[in-house]
C-alpha atoms as a PDB file:
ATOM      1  CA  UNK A   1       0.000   0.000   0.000  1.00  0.00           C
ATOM      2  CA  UNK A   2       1.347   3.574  -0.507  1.00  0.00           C
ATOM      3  CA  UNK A   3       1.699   6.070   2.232  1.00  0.00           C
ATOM      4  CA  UNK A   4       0.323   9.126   0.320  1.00  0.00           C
ATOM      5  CA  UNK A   5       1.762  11.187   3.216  1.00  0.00           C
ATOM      6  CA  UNK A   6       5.003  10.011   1.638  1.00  0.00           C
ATOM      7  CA  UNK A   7       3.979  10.901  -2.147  1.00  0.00           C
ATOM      8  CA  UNK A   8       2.942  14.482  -1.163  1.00  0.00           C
ATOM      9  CA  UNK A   9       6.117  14.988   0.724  1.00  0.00           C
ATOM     10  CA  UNK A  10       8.126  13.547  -2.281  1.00  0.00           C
ATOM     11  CA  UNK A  11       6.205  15.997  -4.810  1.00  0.00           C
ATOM     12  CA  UNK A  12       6.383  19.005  -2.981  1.00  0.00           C
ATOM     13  CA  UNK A  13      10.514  18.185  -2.259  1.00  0.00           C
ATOM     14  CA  UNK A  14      10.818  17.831  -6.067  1.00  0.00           C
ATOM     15  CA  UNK A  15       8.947  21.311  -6.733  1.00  0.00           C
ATOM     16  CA  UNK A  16      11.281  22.853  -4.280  1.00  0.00           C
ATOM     17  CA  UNK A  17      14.122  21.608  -5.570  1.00  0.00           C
ATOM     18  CA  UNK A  18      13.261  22.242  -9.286  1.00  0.00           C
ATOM     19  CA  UNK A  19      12.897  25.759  -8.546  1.00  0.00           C
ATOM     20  CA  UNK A  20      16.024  26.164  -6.660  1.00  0.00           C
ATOM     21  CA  UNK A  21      17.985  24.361  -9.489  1.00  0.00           C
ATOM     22  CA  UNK A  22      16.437  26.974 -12.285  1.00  0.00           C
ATOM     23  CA  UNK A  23      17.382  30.438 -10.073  1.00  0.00           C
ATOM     24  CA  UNK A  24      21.034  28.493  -9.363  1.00  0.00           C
ATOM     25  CA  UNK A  25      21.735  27.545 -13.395  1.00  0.00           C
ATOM     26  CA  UNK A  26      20.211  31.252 -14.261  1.00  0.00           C
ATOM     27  CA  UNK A  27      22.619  32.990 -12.043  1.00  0.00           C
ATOM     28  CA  UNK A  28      25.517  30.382 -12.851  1.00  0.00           C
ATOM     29  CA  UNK A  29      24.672  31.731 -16.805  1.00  0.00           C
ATOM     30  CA  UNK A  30      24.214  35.631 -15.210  1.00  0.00           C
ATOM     31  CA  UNK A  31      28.107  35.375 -13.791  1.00  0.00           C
ATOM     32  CA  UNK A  32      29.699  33.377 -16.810  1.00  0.00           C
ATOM     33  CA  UNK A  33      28.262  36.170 -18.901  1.00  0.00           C
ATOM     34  CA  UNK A  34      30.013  38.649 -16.276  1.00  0.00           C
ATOM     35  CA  UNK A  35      33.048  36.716 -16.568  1.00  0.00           C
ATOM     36  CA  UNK A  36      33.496  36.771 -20.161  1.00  0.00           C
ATOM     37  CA  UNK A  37      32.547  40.701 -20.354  1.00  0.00           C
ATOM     38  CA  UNK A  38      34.939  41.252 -17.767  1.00  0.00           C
ATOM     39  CA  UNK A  39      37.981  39.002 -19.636  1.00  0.00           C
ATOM     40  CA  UNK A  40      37.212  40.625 -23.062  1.00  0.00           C
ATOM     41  CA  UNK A  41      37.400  43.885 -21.844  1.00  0.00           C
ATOM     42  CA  UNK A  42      40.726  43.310 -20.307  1.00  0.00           C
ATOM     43  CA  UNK A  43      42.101  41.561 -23.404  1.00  0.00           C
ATOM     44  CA  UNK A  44      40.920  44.210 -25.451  1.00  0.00           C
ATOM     45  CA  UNK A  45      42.802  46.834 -23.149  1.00  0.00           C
ATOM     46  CA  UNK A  46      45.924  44.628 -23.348  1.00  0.00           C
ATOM     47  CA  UNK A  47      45.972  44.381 -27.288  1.00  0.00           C
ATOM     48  CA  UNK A  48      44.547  47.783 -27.975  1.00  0.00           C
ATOM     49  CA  UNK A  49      45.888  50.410 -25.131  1.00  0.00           C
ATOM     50  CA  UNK A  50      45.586  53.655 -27.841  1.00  0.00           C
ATOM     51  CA  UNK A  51      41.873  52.810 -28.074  1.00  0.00           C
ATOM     52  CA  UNK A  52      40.036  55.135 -24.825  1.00  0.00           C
ATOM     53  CA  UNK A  53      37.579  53.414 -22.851  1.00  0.00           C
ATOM     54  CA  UNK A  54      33.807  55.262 -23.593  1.00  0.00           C
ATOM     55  CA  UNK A  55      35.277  53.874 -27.818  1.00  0.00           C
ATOM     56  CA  UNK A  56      34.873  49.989 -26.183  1.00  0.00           C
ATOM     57  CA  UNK A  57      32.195  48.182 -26.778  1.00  0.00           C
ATOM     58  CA  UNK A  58      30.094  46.168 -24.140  1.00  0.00           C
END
């Protein structure tokens, strides 16, 4: 026999943890976005120092 006490704790863990795991991979994606910015725009300073900083893009 199931213990439906058992199913509704199971479902509402699995809603919990869905939702956590789509705000963590969304602000895993927000900061790798950050990251690469960040590393272009040094790069870019590195190979082009003549070029002024408002002229970058972002």
């Amino acid at each position: 026999m199931k213990n439906p006490w058992m199913s509704a704790y199971l479902s509402a863990a699995n809603q919990m943890t869905s939702a956590a795991r789509g705000q963590v991979g969304a602000e895993m994606s927000r900061q790798q976005t950050e990251m690469m910015r960040a590393w272009t725009e040094m790069w870019m300073g590195m190979m082009f120092p003549w070029m002024s900083q408002s002229n970058r893009r972002r």
